[in-house]
Protein backbone atom coordinates (compact mmCIF):
# COMPACT_ATOMS: atom_id res chain seq x y z
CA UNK A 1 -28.00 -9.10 1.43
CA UNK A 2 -28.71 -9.06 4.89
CA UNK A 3 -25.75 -7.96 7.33
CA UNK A 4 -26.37 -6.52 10.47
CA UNK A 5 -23.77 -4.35 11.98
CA UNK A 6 -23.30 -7.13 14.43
CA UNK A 7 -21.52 -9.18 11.55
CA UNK A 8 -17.90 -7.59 11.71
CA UNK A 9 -16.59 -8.11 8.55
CA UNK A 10 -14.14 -5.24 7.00
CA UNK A 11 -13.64 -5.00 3.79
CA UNK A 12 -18.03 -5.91 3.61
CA UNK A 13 -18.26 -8.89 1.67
CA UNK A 14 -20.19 -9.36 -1.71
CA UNK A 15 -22.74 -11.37 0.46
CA UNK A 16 -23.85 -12.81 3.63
CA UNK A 17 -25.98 -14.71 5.07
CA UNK A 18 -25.90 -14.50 8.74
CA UNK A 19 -26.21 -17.93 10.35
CA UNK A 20 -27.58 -18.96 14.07
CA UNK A 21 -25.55 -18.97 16.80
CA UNK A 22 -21.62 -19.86 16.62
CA UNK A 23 -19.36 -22.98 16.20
CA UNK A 24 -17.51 -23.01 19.50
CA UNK A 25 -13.62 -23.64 18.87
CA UNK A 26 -11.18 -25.74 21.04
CA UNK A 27 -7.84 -27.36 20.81
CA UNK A 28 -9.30 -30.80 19.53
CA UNK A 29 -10.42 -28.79 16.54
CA UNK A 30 -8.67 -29.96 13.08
CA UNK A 31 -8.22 -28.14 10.13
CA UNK A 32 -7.73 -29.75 6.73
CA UNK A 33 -6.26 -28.76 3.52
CA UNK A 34 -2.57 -28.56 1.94
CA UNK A 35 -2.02 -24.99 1.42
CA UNK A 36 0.46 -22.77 3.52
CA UNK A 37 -2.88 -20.74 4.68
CA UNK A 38 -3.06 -23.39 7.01
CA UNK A 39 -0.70 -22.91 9.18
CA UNK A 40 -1.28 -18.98 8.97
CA UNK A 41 -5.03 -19.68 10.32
CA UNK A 42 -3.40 -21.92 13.14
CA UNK A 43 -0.99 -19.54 14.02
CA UNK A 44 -3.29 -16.28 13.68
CA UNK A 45 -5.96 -18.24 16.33
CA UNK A 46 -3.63 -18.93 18.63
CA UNK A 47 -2.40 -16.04 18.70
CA UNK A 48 -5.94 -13.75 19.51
CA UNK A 49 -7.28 -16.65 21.55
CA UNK A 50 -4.68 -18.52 22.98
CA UNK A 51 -6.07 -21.61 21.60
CA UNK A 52 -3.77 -23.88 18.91
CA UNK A 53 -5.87 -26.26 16.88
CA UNK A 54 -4.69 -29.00 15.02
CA UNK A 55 -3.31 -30.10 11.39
CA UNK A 56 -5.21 -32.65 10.32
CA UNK A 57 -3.61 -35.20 8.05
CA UNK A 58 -6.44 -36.84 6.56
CA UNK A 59 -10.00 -35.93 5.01
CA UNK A 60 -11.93 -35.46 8.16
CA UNK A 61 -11.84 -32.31 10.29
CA UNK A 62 -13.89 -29.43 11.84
CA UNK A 63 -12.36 -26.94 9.52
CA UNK A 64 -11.98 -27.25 5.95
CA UNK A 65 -9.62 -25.24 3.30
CA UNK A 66 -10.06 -25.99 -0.07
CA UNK A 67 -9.74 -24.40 -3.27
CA UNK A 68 -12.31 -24.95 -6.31
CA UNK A 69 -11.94 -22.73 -9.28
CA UNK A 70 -15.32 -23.25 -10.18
CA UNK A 71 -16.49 -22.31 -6.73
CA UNK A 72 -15.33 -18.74 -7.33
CA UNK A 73 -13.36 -15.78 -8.58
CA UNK A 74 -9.25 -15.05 -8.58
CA UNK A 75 -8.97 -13.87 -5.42
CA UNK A 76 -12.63 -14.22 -4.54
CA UNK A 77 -13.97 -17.59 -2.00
CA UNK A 78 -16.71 -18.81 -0.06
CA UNK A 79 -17.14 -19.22 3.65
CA UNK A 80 -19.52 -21.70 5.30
CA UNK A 81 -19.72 -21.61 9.44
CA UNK A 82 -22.44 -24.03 11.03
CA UNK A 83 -21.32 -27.32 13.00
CA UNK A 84 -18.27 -27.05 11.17
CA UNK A 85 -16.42 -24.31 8.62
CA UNK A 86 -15.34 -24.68 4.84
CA UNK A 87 -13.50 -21.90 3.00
CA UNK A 88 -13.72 -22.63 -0.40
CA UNK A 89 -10.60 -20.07 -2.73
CA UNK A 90 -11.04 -19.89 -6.37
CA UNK A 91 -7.66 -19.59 -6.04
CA UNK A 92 -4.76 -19.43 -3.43
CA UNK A 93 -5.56 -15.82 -3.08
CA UNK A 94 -9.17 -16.06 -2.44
CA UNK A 95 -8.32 -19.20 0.03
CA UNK A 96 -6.12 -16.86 1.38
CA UNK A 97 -8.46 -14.01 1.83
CA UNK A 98 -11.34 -15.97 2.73
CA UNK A 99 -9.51 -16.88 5.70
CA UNK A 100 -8.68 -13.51 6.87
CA UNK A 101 -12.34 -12.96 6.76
CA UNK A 102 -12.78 -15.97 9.07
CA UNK A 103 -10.15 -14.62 11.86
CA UNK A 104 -12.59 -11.44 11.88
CA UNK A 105 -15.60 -14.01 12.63
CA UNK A 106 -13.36 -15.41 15.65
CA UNK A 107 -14.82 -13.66 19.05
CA UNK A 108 -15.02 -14.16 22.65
CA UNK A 109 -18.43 -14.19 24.61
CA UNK A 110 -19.45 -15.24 28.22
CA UNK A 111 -19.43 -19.26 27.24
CA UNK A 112 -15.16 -18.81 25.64
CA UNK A 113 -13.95 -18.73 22.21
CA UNK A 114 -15.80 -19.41 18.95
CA UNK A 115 -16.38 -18.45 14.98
CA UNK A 116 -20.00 -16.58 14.35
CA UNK A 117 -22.17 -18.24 12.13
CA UNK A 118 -22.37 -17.37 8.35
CA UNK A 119 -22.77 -18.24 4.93
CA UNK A 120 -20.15 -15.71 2.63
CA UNK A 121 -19.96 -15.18 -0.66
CA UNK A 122 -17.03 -12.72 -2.23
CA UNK A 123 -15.00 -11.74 -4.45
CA UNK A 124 -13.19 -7.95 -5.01
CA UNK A 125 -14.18 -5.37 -6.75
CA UNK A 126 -11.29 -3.82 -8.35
CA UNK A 127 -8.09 -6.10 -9.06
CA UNK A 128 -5.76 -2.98 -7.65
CA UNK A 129 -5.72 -2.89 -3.91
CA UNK A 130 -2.73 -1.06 -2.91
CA UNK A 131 -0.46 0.61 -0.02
CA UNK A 132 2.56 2.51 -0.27
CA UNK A 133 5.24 2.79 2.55
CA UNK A 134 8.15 5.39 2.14
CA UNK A 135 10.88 4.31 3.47
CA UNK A 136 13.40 6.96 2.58
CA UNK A 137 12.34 9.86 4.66
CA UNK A 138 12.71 7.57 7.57
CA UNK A 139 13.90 4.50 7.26
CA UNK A 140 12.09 0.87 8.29
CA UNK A 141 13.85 -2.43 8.83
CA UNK A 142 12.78 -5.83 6.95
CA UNK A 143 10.76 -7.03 9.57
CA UNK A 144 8.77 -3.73 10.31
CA UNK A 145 8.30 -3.89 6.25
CA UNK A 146 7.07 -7.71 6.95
CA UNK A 147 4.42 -6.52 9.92
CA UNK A 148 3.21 -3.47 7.32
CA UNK A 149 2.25 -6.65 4.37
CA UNK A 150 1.03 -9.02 7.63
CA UNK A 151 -1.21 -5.75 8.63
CA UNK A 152 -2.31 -4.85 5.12
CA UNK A 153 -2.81 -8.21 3.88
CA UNK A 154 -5.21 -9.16 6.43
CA UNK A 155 -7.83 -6.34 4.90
CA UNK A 156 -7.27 -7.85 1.40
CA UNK A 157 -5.01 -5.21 0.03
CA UNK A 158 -2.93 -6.66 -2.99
CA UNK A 159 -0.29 -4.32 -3.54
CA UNK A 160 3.04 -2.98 -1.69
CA UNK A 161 4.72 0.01 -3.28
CA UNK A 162 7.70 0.77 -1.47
CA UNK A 163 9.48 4.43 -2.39
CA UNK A 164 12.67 2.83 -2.45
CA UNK A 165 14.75 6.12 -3.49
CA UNK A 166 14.32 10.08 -2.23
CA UNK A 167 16.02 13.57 -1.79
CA UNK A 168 16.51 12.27 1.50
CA UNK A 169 17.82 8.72 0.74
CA UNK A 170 19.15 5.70 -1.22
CA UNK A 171 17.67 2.49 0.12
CA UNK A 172 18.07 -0.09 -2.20
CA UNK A 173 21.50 -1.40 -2.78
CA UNK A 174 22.67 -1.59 -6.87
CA UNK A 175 25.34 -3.41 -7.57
CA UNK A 176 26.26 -1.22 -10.44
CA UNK A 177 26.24 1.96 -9.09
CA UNK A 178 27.34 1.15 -4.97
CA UNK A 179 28.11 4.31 -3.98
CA UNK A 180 24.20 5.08 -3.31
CA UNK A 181 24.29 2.60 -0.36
CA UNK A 182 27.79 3.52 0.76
CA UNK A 183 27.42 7.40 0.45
CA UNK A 184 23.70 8.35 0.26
CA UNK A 185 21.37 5.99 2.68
CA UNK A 186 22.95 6.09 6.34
CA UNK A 187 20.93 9.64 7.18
CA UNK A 188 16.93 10.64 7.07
CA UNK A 189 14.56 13.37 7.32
CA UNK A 190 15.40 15.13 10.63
CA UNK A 191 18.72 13.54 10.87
CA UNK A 192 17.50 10.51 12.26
CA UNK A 193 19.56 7.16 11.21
CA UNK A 194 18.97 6.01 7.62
CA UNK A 195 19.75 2.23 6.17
CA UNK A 196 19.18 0.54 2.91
CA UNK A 197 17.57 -2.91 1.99
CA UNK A 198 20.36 -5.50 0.47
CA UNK A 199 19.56 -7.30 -2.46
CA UNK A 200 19.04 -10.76 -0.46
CA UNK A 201 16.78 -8.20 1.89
CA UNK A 202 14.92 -7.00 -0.66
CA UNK A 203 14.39 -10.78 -1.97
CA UNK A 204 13.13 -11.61 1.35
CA UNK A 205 10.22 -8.55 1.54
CA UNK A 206 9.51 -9.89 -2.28
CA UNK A 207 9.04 -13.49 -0.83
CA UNK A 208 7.17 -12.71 2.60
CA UNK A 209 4.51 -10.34 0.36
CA UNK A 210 4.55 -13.16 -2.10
CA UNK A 211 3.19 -15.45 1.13
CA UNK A 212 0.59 -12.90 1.79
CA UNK A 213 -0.78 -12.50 -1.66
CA UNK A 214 1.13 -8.87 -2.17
CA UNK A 215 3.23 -7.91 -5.27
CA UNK A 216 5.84 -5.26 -4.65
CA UNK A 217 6.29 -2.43 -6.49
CA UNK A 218 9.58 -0.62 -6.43
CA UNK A 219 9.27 2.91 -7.14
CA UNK A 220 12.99 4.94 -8.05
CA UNK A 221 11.44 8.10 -7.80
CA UNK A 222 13.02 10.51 -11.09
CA UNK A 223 14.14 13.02 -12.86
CA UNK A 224 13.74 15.07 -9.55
CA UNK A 225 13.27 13.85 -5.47
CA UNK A 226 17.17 12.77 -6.27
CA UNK A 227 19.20 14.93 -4.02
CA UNK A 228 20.66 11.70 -2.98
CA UNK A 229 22.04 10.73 -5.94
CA UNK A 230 24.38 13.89 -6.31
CA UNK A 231 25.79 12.87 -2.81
CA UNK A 232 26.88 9.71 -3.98
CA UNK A 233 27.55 10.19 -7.75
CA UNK A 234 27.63 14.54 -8.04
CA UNK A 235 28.57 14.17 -11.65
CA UNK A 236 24.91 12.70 -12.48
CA UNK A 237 22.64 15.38 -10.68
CA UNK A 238 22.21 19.09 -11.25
CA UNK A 239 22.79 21.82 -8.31
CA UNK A 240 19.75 22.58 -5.85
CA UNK A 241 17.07 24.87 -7.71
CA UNK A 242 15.60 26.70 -4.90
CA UNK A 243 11.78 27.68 -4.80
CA UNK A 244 9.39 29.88 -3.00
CA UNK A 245 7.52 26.91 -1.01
CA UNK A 246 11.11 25.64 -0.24
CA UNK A 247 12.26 28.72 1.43
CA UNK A 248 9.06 29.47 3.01
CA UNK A 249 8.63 25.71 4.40
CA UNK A 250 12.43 25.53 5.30
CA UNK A 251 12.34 28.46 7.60
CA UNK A 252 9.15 27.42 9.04
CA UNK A 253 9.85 24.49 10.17
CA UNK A 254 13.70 25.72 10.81
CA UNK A 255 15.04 23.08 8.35
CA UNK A 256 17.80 23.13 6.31
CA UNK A 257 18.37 23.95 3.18
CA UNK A 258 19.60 21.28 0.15
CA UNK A 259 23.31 21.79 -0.42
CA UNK A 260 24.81 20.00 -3.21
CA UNK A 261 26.73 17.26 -2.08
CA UNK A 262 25.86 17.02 1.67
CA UNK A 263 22.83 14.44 3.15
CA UNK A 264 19.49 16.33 2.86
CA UNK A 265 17.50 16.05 6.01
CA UNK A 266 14.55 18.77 5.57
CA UNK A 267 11.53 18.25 4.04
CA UNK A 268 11.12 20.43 0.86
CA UNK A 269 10.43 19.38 -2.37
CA UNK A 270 11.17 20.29 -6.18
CA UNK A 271 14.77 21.49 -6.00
CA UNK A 272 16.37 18.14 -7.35
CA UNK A 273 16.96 17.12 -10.87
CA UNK A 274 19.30 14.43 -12.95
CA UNK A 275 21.23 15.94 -15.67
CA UNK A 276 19.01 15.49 -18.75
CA UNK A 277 21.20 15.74 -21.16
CA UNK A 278 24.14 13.87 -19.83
CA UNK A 279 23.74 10.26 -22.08
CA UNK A 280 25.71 8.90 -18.09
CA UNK A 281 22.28 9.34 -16.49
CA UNK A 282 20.36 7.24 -19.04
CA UNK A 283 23.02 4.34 -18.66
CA UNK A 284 22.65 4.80 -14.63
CA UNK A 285 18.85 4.23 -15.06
CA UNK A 286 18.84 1.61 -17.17
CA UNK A 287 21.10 -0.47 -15.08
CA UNK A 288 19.32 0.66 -11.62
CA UNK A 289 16.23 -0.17 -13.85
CA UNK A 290 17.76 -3.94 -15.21
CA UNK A 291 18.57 -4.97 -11.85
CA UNK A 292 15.54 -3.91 -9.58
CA UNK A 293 13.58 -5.64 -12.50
CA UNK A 294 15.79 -8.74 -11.57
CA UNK A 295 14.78 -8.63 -8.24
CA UNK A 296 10.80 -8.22 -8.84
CA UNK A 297 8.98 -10.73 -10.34
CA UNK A 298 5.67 -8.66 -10.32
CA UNK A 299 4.95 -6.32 -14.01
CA UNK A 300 5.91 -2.85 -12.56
CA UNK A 301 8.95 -0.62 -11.95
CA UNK A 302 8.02 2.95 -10.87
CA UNK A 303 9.89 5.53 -12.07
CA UNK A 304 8.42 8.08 -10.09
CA UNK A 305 8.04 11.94 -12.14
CA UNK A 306 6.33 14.21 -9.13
CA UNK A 307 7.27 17.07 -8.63
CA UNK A 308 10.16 18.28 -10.65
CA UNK A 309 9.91 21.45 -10.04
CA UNK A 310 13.49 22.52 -10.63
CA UNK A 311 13.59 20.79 -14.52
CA UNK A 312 12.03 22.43 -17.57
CA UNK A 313 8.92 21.05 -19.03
CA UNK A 314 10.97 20.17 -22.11
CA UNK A 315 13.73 18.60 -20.60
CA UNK A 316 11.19 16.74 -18.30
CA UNK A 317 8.97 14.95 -21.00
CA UNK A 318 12.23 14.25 -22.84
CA UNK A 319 13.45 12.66 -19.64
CA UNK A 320 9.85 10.48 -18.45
CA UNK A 321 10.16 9.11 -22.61
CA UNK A 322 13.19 7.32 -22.10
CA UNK A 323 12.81 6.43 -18.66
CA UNK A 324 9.64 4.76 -19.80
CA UNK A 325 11.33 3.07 -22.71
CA UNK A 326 13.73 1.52 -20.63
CA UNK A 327 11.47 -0.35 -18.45
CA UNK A 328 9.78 -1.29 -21.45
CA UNK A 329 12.99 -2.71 -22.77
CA UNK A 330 13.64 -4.63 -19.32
CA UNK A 331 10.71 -6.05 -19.39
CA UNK A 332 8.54 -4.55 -17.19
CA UNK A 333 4.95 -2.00 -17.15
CA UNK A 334 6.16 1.11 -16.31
CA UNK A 335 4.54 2.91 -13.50
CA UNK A 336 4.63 6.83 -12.49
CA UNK A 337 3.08 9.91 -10.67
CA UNK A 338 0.44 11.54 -12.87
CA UNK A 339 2.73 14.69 -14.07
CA UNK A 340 4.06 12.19 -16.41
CA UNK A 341 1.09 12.06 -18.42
CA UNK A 342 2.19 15.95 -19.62
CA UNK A 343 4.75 14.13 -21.90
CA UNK A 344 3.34 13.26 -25.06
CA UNK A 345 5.55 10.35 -26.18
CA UNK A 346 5.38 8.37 -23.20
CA UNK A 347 5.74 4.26 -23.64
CA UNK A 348 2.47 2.65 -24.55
CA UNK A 349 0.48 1.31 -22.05
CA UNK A 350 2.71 3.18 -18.92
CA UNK A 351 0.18 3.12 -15.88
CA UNK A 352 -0.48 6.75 -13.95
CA UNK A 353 -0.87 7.09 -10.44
CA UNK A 354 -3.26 9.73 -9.83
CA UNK A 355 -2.63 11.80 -6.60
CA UNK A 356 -4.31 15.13 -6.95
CA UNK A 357 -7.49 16.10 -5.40
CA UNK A 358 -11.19 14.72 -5.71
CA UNK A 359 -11.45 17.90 -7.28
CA UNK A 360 -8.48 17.79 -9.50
CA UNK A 361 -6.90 21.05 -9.87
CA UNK A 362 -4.65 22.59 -12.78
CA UNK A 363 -3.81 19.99 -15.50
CA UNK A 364 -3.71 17.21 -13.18
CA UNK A 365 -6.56 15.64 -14.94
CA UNK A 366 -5.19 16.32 -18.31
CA UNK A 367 -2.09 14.57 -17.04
CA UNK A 368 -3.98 11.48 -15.86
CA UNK A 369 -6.30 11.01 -18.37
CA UNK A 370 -3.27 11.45 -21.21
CA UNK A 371 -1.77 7.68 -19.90
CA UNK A 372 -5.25 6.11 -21.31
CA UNK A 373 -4.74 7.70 -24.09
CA UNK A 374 -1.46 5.89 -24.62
CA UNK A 375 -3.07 2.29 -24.06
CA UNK A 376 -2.33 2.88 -20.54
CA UNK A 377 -4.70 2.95 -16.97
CA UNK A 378 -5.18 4.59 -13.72
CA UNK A 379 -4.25 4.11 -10.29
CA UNK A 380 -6.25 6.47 -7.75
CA UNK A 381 -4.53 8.01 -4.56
CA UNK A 382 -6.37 11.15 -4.61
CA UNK A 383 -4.34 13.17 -2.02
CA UNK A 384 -6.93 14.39 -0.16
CA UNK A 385 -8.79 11.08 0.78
CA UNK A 386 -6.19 8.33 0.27
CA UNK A 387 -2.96 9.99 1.91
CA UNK A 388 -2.15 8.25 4.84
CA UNK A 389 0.36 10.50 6.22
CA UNK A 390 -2.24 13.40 6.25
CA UNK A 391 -3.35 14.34 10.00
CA UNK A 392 -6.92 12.89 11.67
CA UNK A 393 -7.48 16.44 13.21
CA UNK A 394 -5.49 19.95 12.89
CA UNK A 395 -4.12 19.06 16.39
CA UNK A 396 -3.19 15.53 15.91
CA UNK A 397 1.00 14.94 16.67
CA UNK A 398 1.65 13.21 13.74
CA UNK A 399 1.13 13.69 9.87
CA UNK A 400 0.93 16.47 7.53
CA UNK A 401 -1.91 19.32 6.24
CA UNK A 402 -0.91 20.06 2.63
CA UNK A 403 -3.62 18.02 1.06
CA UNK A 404 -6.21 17.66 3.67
CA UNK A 405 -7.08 16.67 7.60
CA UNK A 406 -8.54 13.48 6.46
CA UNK A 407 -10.78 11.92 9.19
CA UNK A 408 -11.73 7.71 9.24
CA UNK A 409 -15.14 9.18 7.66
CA UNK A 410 -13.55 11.14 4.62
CA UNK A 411 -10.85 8.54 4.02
CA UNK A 412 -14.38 6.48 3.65
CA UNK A 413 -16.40 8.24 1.53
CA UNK A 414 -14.97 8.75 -1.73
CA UNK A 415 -15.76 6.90 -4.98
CA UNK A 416 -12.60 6.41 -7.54
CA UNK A 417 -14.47 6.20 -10.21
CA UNK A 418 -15.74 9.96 -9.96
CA UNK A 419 -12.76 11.87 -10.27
CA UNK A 420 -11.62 11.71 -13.39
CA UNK A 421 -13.90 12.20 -16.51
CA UNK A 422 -12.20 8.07 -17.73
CA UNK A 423 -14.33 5.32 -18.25
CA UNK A 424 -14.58 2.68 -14.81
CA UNK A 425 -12.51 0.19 -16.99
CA UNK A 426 -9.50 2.36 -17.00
CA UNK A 427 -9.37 2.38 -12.74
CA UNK A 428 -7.28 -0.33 -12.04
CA UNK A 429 -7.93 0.37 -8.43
CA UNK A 430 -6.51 2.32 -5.71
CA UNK A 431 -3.60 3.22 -3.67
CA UNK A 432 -3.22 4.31 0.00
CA UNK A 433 0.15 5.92 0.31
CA UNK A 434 1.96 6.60 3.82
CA UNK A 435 4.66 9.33 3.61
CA UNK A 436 7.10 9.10 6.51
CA UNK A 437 8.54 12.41 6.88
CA UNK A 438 6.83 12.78 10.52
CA UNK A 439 6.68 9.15 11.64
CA UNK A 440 10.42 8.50 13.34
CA UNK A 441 9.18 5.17 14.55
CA UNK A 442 7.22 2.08 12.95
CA UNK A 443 4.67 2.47 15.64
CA UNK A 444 3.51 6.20 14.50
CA UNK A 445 3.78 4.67 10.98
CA UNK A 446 0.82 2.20 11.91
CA UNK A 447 -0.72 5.40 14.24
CA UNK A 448 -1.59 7.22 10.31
CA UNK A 449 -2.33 4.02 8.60
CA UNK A 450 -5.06 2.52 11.18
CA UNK A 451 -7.84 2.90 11.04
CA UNK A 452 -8.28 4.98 7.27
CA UNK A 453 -6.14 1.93 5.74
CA UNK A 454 -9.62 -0.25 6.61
CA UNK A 455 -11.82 2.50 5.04
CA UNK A 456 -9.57 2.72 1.96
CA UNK A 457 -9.81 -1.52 1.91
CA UNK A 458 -13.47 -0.78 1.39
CA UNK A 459 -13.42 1.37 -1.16
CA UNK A 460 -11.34 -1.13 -3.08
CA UNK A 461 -12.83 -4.52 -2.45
CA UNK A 462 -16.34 -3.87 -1.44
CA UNK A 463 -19.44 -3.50 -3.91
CA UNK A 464 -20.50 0.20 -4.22
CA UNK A 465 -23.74 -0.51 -3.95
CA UNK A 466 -24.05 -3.13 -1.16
CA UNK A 467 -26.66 -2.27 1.11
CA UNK A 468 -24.26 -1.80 4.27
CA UNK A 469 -22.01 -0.24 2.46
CA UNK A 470 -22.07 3.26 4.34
CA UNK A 471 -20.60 4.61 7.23
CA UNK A 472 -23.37 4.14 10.15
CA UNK A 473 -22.68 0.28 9.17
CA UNK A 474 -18.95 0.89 8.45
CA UNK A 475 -17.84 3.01 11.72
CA UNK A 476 -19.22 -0.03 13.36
CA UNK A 477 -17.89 -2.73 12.00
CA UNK A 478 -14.65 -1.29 12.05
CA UNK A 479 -14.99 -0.78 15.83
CA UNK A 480 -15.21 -4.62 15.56
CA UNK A 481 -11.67 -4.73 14.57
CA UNK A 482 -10.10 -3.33 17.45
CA UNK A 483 -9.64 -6.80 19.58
CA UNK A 484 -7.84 -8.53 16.36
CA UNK A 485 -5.49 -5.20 15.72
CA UNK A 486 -4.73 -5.52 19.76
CA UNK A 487 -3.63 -9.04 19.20
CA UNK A 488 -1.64 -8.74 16.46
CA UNK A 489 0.28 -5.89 17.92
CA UNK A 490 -1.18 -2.82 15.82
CA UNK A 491 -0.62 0.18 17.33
CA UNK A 492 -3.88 1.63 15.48
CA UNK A 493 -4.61 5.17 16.42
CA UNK A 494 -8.60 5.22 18.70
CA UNK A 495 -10.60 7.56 16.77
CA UNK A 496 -13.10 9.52 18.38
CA UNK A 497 -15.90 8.26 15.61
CA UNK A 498 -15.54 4.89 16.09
CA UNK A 499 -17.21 3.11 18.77
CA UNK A 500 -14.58 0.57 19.60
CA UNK A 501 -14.97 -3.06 20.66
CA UNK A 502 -13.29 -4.66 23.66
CA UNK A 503 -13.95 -7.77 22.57
């Protein structure tokens, strides 16, 4: 494969073929083809160059959108651009994503507008491309969730796990059980204002990521991170355990301390459980678990299981068994944080998410590995590369330090496969999760998640062993992106390492 850092394609592709010259575009340009991608191309042109082409109604027409399973993969395509451009999908997905990857060839030069010449072959390389935006810490509205999947979608991630449900707050309305809206979601970390999603909200993130090729994941995070619960239903939630990190980190950063009852608005973790033993909490999670699986018509519920530091190990596994069972019983995969994997009798084929170090450290590994032991896989979101919400440099305003100051370049170079002694065919893929506690506003949300979010798109979708695929050739053709994030309104965060375009 031949790619020269002047080709800027992020994720790389599985091949290209860089052609002479461009096609030059103008408003008498047609494109052809009956899928919805259409009109995202049209609108996604005019947008970075001001220039609207045309629907074309008929057969003929400078741009061509087709899809041809024999042609190639799920999700994978081809992309011709000489005189004229055809984006072949094996599916609607790879139509989809192939044309994403012709919006990066769209560039400006002295003689106006038009798409570099190429010849593309691709297709992903794990089926697991995934972000995660917490919206409980601080809350985000519909359409900031809908600019996160138009953002994410564009560099072929597949995925949206939102952390519906926190110490902090209740943001998904349950018919059921409406107290948690009415009682436990109108506050956030700091005491900033909270919110929840309706259900007709929630039905309209489902559809918009639905348009964009994403399936949501809802994650109810459980037994512990449910200080919220207690201040809408107290009867269903234990009283605060305190711990040594809590105090410590509470006085720190001159938080608060959980009280039972009353909105939490610090940051500390592991003092929250549900009752265990109380047969209430297992009918409260199987309805909150019956109607989010309603709502999503993708496999997985999360049920969260991090951190539960204030519930005994016994009472813990007992808890993540049932829990599992009942999404089995609604019909879903369930889906949790790697701790889970300590119980022994979770449901078959539950799917961990992996979130310890490269290096993993205590029984993390133990934990993970335990879910393919139970017919299960792995998701990877090893903290210390994948976090999103960790800081660029110690002095940077916004994220955290716990796991890591994770620069573009480490967020780059990591391989999934090498963390955990698994085979490759139990990595699903990976996960890039954004924790909100320090972003009060949607634009420091996109501040932590661009540029690493295109480095962790790499990892997911791009052949290990491509020839380009390293940073010198990376850093670079990231740089590339800069005049398509400007357009779309990205508030992407300049790193020093990146040499970035203007054009």
């Amino acid at each position: 494969m031949v790619l020269p850092h002047s080709m800027p394609l992020v994720p790389l592709p599985v091949s290209v073929i860089v052609g002479d010259g461009r096609m030059p575009l103008s408003q008498t340009d047609r494109v052809v083809g009956d899928s919805p991608v259409a009109t995202h191309l049209i609108d996604a042109v005019a947008r970075r160059s001001g220039i609207r082409l045309t629907r074309s109604s008929d057969a003929t027409g400078e741009i061509l959108l087709r899809i041809d399973a024999e042609a190639a993969a799920p999700e994978g395509y081809t992309l011709t651009v000489a005189d004229s451009v055809e984006v072949v999908g094996g599916d609607e997905a790879g139509l989809f994503y192939g044309v994403q990857t012709l919006l990066q060839l769209l560039r400006e030069d002295d003689d106006g507008w038009g798409l570099l010449g190429a010849a593309i072959t691709d297709a992903p390389r794990f089926a697991r491309r995934g972000v995660m935006l917490d919206v409980t810490r601080h809350f985000f509205s519909v359409d900031e969730v809908k600019k996160f999947i138009d953002s994410t979608s564009a560099l072929k991630f597949n995925h949206l796990h939102l952390h519906l449900t926190d110490d902090q707050g209740w943001r998904i309305h349950i018919d059921s059980w409406p107290k948690l809206t009415e009682l436990a979601s109108s506050t956030a970390s700091l005491g900033d204002p909270g919110g929840f999603y309706s259900k007709d909200d929630y039905r309209e993130i489902v559809a918009y990521a639905a348009e964009h090729h994403m399936l949501v994941i809802p994650e109810v995070d459980l037994p512990g991170h449910t200080h919220a619960i207690g201040v809408a239903y107290p009867e269903l939630v234990e009283a605060p355990v305190m711990n040594d990190s809590l105090l410590a980190e509470s006085e720190r950063l001159g938080q608060p301390l959980p009280v039972a009852g009353e909105p939490y608005l610090g940051w500390g973790v592991g003092h929250s459980s549900v009752r265990i033993h109380e047969e209430r909490t297992y009918e409260f999670v199987r309805d909150v678990v019956r109607e989010l699986a309603e709502l999503t018509p993708g496999p997985y519920i999360h049920i969260g299981g991090d951190e539960s530091l204030g519930t005994p190990q016994a009472d813990f596994d007992l808890f993540v068994e049932r829990a599992t069972a009942i999404v089995v019983e609604e019909g879903k995969i369930p889906l949790a944080w790697h701790e889970v994997g300590a119980a022994g009798e979770i449901a078959e084929g539950t799917v961990g998410q992996y979130w310890g170090k490269t290096t993993p450290e205590g029984t993390h590994a133990a934990e993970a590995t335990h879910f393919v032991e139970r017919g299960g896989a792995l998701i990877m979101s090893a903290a210390d590369v994948a976090y999103l919400d960790m800081k660029y440099s110690a002095d940077y305003p916004l994220g955290l330090t716990w796991a890591a100051i994770i620069d573009v370049r480490s967020a780059y170079e990591w391989e999934p496969t090498e963390v955990l002694d698994v085979p490759d065919t139990a990595i699903l893929g990976i996960e890039a999760p954004l924790w909100s506690e320090t972003t009060r506003t949607f634009g420091e949300v996109e501040q932590l998640v661009f540029p690493r979010a295109a480095a962790q798109a790499e990892v997911a979708w791009s052949p290990r062993d491509a020839p380009e695929r390293d940073w010198e050739s990376f850093r670079v053709r990231l740089g590339s992106m800069a005049p398509l994030w400007k357009a779309e309104a990205v508030d992407f965060h300049r790193a020093e390492e990146i040499p970035w375009s203007t054009r």
